[in-house]
Protein backbone atom coordinates (compact mmCIF):
# COMPACT_ATOMS: atom_id res chain seq x y z
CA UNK A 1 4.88 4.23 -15.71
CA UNK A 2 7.10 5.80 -13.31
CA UNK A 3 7.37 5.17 -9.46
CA UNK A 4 7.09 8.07 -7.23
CA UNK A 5 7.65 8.35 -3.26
CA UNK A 6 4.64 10.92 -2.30
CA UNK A 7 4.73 11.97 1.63
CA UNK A 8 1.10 13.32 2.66
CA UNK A 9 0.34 15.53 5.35
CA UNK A 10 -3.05 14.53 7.20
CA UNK A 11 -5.03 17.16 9.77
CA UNK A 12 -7.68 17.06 12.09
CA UNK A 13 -7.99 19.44 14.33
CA UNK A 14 -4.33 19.69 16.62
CA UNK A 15 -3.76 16.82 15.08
CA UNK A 16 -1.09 16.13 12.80
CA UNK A 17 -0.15 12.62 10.80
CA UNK A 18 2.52 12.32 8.13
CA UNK A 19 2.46 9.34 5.43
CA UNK A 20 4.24 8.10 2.68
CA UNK A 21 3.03 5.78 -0.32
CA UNK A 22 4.72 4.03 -3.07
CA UNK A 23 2.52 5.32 -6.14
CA UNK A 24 3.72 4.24 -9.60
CA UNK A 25 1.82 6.95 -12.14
CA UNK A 26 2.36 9.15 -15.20
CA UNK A 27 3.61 11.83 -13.69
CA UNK A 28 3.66 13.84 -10.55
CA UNK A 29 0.14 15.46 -10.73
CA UNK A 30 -1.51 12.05 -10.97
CA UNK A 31 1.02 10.62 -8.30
CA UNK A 32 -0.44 12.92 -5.85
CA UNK A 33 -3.77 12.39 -6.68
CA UNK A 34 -3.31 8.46 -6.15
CA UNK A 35 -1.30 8.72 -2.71
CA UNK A 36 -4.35 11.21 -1.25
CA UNK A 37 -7.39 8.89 -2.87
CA UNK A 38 -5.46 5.99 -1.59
CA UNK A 39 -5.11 7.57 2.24
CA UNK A 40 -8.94 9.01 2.31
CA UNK A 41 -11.18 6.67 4.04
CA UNK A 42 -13.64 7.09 1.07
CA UNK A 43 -13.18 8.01 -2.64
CA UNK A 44 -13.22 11.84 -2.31
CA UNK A 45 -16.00 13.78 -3.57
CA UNK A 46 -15.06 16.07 -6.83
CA UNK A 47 -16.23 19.38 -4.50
CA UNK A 48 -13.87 17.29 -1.43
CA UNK A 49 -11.00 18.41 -3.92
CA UNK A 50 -9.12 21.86 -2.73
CA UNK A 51 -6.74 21.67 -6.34
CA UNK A 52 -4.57 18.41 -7.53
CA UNK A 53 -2.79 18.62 -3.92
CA UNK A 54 -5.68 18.60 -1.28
CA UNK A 55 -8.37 17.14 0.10
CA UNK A 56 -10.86 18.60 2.58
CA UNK A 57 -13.49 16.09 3.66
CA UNK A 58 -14.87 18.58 6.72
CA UNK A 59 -13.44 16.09 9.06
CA UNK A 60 -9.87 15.60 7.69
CA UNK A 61 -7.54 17.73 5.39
CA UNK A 62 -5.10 15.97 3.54
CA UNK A 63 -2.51 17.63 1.68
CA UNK A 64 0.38 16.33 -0.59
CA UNK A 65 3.71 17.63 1.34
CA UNK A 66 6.35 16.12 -1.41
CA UNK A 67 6.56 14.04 -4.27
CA UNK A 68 9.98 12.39 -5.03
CA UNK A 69 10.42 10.54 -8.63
CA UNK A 70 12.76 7.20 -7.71
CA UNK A 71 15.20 5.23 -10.13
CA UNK A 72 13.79 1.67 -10.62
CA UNK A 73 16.51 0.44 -8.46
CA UNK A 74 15.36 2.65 -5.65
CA UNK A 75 11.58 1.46 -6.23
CA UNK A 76 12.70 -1.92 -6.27
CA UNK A 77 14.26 -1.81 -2.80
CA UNK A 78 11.52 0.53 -1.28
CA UNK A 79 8.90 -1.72 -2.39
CA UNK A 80 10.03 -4.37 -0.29
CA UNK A 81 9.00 -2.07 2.92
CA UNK A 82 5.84 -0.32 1.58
């Protein structure tokens, strides 16, 4: 498994939120998809799904913004703040 940094981009309405989780996952695709299940409230719906990088719940959008693959040694010390 590799560790990945993925910032998410959350909507509702004017407003805006940015977050960042510490996902460890296959690749990037799945990364993603762990970082937004993770921030939803509930476990999306498959028709809640806009893609592998969105998720539209008719009250919040949440969208993948970047996904950054770390060394172990940068997991390691990001781990101790997330």
């Amino acid at each position: 498994m590799k560790t990945f940094l993925v910032t998410l981009t959350l909507f509702l309405g004017e407003y805006e939120k940015t977050a960042k989780h510490l996902v460890e996952a296959k690749n990037t695709k799945s990364a993603g998809r762990k970082a937004l299940t993770g921030e939803c409230h509930n476990k999306p719906k498959a028709s809640d799904w806009v893609g592998d990088t969105q998720v539209d719940d008719m009250e919040f959008t949440y969208r993948v913004k970047s996904i950054l693959e770390l060394t172990p040694e940068q997991a390691h010390f990001l781990s101790r703040y997330f």
